[in-house]
PDB file of N, CA and C in Angstrom:
ATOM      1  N   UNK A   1     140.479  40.916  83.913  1.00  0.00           N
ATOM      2  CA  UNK A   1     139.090  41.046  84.298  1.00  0.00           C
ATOM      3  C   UNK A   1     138.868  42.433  84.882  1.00  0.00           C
ATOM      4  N   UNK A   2     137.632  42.755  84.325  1.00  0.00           N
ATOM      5  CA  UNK A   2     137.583  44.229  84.887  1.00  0.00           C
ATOM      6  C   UNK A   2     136.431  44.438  86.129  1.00  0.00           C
ATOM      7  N   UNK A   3     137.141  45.295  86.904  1.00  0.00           N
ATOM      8  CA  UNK A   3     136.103  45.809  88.263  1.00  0.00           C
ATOM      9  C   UNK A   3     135.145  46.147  87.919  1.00  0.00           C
ATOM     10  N   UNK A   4     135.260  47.172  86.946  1.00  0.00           N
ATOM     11  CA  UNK A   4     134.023  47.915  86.766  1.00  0.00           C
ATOM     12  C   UNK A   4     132.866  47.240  86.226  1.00  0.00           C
ATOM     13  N   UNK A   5     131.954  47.450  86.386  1.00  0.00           N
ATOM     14  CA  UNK A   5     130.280  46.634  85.871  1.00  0.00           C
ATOM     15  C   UNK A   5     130.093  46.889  84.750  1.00  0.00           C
ATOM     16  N   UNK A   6     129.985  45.953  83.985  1.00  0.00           N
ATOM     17  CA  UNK A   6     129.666  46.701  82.394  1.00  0.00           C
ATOM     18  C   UNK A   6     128.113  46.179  82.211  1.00  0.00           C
ATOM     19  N   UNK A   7     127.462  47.263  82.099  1.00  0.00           N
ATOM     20  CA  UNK A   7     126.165  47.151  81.881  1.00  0.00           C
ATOM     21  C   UNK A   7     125.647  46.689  80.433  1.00  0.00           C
ATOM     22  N   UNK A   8     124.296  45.719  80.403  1.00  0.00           N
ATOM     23  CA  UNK A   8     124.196  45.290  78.974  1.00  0.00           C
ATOM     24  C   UNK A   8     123.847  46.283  78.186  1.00  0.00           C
ATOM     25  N   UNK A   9     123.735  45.867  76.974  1.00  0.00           N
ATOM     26  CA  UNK A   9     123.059  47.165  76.010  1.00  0.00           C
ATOM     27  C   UNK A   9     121.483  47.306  76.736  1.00  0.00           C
ATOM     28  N   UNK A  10     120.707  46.217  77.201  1.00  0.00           N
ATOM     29  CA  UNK A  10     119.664  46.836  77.520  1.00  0.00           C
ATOM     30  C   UNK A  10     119.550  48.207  78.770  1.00  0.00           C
ATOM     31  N   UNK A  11     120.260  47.778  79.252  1.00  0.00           N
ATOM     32  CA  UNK A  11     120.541  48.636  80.736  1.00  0.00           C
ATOM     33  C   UNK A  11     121.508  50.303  80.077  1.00  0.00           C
ATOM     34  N   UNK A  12     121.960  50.366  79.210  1.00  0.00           N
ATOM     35  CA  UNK A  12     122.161  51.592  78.755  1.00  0.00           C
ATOM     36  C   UNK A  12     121.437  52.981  78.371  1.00  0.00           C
ATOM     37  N   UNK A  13     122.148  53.755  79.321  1.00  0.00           N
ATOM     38  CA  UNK A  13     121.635  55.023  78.745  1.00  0.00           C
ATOM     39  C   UNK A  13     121.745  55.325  77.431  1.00  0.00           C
ATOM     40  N   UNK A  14     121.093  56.747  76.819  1.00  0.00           N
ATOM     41  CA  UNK A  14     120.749  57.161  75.587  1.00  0.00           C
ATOM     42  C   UNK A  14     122.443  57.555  75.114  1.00  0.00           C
ATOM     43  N   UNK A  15     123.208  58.011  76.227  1.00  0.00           N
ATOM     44  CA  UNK A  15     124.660  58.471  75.977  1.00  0.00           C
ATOM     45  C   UNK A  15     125.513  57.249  75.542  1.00  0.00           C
ATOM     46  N   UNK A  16     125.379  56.122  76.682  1.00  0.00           N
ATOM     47  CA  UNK A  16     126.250  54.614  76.384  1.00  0.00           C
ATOM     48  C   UNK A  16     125.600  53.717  74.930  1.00  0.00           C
ATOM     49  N   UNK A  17     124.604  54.213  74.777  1.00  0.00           N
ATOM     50  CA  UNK A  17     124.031  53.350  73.535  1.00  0.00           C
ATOM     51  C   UNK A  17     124.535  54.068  72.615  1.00  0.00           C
ATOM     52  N   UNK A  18     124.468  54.929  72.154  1.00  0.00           N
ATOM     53  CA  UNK A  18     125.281  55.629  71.256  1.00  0.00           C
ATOM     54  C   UNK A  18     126.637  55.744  71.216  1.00  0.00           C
ATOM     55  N   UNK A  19     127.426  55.735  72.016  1.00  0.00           N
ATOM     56  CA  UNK A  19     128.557  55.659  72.223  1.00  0.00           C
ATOM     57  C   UNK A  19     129.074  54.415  71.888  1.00  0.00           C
ATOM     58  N   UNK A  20     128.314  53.249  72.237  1.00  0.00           N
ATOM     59  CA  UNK A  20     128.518  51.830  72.235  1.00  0.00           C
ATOM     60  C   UNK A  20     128.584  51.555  70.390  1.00  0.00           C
ATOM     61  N   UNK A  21     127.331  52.331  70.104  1.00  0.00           N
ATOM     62  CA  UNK A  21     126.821  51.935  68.739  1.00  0.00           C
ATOM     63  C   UNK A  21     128.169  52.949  68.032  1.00  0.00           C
ATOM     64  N   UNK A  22     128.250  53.704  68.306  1.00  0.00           N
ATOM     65  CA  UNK A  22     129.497  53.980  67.583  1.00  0.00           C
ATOM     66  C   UNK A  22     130.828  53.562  67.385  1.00  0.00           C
ATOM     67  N   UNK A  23     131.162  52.907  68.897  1.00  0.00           N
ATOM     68  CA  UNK A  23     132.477  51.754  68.360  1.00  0.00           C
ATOM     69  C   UNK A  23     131.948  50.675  67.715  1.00  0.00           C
ATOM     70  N   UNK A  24     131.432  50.145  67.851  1.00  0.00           N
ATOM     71  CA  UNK A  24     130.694  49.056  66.465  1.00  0.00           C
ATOM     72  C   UNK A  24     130.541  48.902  65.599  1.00  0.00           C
ATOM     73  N   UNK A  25     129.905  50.334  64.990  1.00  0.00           N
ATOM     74  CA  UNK A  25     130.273  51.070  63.804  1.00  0.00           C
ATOM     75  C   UNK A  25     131.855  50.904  63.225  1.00  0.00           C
ATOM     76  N   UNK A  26     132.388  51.206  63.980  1.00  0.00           N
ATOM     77  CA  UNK A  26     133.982  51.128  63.376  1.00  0.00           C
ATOM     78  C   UNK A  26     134.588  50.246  63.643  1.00  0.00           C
ATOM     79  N   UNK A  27     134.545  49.283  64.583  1.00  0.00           N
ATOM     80  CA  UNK A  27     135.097  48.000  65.065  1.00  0.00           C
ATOM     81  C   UNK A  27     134.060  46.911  64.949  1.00  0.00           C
ATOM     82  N   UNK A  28     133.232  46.909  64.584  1.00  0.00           N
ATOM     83  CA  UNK A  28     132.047  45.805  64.691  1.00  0.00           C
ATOM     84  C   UNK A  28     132.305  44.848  65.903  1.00  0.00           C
ATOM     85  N   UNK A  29     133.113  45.391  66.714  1.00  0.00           N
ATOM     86  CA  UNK A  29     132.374  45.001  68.066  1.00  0.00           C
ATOM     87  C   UNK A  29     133.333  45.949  68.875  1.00  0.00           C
ATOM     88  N   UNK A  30     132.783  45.720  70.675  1.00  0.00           N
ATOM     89  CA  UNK A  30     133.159  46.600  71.483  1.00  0.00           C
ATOM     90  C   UNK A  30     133.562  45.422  72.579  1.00  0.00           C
ATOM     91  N   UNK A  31     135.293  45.976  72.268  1.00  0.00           N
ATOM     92  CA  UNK A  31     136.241  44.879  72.921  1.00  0.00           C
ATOM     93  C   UNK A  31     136.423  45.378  74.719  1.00  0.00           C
ATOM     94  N   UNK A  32     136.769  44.416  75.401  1.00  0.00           N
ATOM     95  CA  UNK A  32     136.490  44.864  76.882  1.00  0.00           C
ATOM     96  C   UNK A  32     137.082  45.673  77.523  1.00  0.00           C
ATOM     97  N   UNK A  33     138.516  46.255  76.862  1.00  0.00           N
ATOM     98  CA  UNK A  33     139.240  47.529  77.486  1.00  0.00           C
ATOM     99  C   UNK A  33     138.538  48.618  77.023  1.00  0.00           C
ATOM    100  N   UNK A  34     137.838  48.519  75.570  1.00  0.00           N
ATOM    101  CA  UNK A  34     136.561  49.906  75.547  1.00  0.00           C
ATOM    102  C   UNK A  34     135.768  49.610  76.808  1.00  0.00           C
ATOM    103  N   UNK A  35     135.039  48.597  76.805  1.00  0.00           N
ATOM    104  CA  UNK A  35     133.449  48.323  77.584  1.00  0.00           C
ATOM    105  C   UNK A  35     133.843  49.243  78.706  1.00  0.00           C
ATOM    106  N   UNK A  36     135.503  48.862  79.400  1.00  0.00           N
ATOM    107  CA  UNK A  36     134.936  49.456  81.078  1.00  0.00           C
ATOM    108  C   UNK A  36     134.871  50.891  80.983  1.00  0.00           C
ATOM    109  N   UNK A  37     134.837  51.403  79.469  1.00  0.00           N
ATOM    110  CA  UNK A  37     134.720  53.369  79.932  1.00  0.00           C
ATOM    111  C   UNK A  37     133.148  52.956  80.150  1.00  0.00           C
ATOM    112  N   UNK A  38     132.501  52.176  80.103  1.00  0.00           N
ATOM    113  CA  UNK A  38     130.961  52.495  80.070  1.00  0.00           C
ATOM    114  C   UNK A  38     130.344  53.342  81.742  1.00  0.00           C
ATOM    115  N   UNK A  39     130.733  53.845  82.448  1.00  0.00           N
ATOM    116  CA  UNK A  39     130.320  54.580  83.421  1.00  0.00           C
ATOM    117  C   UNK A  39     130.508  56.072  82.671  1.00  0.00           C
ATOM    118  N   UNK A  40     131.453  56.225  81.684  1.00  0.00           N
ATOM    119  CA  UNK A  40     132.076  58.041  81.270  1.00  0.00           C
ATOM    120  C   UNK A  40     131.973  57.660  80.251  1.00  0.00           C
ATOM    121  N   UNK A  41     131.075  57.464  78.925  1.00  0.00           N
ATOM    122  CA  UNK A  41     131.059  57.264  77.005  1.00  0.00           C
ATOM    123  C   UNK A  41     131.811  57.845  76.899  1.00  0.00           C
ATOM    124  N   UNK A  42     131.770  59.469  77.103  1.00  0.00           N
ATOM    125  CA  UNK A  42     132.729  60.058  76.344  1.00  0.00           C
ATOM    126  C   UNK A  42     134.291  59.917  76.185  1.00  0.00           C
ATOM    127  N   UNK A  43     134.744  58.893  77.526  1.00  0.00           N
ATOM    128  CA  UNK A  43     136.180  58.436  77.701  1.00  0.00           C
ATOM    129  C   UNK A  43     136.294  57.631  76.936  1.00  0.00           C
ATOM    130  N   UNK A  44     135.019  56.531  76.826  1.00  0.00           N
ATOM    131  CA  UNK A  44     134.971  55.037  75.731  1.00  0.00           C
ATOM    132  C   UNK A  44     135.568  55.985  74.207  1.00  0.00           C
ATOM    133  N   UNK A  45     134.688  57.049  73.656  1.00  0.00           N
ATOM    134  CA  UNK A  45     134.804  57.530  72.562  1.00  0.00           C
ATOM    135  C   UNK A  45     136.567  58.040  72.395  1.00  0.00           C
ATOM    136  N   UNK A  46     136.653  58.958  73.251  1.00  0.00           N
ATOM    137  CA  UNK A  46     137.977  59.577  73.750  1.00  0.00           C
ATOM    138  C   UNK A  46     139.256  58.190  73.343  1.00  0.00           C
ATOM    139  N   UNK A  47     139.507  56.882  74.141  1.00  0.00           N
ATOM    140  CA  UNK A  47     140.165  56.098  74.153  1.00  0.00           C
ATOM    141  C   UNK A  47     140.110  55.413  72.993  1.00  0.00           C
ATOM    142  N   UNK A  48     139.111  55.202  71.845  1.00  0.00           N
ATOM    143  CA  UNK A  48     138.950  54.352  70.429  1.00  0.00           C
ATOM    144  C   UNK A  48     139.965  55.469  69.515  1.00  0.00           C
ATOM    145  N   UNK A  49     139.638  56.787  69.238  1.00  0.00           N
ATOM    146  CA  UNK A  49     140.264  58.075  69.016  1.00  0.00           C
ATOM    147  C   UNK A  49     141.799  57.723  69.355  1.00  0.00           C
ATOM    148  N   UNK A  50     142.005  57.673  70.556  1.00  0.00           N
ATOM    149  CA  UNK A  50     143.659  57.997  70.589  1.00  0.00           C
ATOM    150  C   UNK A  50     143.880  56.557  70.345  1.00  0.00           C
ATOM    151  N   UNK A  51     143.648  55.755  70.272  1.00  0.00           N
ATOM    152  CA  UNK A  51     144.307  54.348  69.630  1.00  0.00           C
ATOM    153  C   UNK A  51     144.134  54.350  68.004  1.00  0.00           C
ATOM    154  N   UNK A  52     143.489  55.014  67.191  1.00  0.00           N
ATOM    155  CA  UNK A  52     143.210  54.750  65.890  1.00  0.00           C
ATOM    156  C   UNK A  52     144.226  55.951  65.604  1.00  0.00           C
ATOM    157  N   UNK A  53     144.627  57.573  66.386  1.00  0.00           N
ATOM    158  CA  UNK A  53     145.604  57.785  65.494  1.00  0.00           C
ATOM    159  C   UNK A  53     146.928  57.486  66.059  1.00  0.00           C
ATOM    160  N   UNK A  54     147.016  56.863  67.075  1.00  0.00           N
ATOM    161  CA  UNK A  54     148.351  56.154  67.253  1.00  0.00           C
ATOM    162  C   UNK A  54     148.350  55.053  66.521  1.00  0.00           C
ATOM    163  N   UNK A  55     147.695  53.756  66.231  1.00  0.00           N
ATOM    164  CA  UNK A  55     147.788  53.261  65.129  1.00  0.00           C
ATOM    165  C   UNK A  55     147.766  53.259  64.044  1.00  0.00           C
ATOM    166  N   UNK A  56     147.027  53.800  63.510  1.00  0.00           N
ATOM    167  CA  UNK A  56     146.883  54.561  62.082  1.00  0.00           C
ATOM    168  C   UNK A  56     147.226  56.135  61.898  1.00  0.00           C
ATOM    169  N   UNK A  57     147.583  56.801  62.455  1.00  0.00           N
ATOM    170  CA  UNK A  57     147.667  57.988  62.003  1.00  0.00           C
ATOM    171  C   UNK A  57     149.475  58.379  61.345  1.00  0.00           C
ATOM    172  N   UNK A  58     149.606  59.381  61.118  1.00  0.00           N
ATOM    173  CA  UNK A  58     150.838  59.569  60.288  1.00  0.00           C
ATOM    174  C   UNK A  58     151.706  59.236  61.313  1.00  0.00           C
ATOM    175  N   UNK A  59     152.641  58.867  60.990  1.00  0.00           N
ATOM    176  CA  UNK A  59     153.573  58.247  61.380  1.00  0.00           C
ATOM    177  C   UNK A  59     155.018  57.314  60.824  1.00  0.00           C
ATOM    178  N   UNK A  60     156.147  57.890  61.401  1.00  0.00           N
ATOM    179  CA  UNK A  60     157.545  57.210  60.398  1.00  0.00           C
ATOM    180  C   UNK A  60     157.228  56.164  60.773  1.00  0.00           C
ATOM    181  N   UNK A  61     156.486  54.905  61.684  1.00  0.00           N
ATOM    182  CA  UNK A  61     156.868  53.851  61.919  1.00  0.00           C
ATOM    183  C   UNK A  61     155.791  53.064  61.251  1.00  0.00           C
ATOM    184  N   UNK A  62     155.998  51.724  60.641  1.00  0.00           N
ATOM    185  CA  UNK A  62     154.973  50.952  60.163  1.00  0.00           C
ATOM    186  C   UNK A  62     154.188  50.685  61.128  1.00  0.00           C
ATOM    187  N   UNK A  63     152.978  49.838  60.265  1.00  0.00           N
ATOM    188  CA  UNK A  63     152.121  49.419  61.661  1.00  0.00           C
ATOM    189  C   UNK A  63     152.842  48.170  62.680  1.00  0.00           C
ATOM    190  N   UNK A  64     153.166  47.569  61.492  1.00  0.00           N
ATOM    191  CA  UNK A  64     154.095  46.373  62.204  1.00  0.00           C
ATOM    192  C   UNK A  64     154.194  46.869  63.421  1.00  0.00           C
ATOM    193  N   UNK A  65     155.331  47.402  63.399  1.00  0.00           N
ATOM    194  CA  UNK A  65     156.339  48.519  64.087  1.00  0.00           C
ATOM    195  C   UNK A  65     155.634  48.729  65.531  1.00  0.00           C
ATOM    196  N   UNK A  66     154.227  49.112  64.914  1.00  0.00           N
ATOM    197  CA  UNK A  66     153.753  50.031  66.239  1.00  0.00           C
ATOM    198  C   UNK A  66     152.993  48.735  67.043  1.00  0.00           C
ATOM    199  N   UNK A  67     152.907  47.822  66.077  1.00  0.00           N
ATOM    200  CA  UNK A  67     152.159  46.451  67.060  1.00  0.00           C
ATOM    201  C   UNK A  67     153.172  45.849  67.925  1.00  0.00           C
ATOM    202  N   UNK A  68     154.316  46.118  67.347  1.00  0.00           N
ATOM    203  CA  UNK A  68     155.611  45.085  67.913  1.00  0.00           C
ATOM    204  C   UNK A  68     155.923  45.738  69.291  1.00  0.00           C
ATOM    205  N   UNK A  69     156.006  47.233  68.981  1.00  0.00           N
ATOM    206  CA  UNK A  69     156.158  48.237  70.670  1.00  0.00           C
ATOM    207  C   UNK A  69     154.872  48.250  71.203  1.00  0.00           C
ATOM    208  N   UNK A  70     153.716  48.118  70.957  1.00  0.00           N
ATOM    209  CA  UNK A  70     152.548  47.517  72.200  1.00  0.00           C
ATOM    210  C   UNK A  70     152.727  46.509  72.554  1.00  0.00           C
ATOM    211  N   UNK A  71     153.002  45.711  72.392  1.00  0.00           N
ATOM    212  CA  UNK A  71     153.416  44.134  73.021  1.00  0.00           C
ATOM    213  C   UNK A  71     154.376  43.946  73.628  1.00  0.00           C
ATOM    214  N   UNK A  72     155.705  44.642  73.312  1.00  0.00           N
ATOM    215  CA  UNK A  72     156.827  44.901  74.374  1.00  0.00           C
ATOM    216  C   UNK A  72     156.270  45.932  75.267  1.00  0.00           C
ATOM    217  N   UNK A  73     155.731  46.588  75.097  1.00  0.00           N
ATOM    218  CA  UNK A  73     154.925  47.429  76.485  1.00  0.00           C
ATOM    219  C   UNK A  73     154.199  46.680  77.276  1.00  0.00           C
ATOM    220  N   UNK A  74     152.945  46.175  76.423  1.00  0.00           N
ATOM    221  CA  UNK A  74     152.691  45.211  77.493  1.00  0.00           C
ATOM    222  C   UNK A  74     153.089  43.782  78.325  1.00  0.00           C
ATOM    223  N   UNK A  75     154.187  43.345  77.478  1.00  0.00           N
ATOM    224  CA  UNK A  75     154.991  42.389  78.017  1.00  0.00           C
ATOM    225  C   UNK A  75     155.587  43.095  79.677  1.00  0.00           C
ATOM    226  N   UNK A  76     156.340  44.475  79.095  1.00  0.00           N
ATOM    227  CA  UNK A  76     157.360  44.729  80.539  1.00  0.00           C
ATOM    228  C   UNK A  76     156.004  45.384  81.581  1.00  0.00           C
ATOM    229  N   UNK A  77     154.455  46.093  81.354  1.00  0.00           N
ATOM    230  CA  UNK A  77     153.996  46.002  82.148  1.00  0.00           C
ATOM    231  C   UNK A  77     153.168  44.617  82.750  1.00  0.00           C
ATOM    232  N   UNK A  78     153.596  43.328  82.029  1.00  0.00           N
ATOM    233  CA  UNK A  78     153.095  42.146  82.720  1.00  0.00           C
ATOM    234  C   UNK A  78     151.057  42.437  82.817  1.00  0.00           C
ATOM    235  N   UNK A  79     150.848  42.686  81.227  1.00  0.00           N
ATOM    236  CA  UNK A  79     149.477  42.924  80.618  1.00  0.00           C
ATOM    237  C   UNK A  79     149.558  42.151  79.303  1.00  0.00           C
ATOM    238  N   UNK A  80     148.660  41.020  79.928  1.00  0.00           N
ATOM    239  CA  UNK A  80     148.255  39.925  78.467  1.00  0.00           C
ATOM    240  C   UNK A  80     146.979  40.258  77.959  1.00  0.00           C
ATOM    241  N   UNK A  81     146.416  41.724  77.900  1.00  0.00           N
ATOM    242  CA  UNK A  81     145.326  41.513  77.114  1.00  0.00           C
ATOM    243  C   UNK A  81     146.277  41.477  75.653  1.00  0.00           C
TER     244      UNK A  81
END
């Protein structure tokens, strides 16, 4: 559960609506470890970015691979999202 307040789409600025509408665009929805950049968009934008080319970007390891070491990461930091 996150501290931070995540404001609805109505309550968004011209920066978070766009920002919002752009992970949506590519994820058709905006999952809650994006939502809490909603105080800084440009971090929301920033954080979708470095997860798409660590997941997808070139790389010797399959995706498998790279799903199997996020989950042992978040296993040993005791993080069940």
């Amino acid at each position: 559960m996150a501290w931070v307040r995540i404001p609805a789409d109505s309550e968004a600025d011209d920066e978070l609506r766009a920002a919002l509408a752009d992970v949506r665009a590519r994820r058709g929805t905006v999952a809650n470890i994006v939502a809490v950049h909603s105080l800084k968009p440009s971090t929301m934008l920033a954080h979708v970015a470095l997860y798409r080319d660590i997941m997808f970007g070139r790389s010797e390891l399959t995706r498998t691979e790279r799903e199997a070491l996020a989950v042992a990461v978040s296993a040993v930091n005791e993080c069940h999202y």
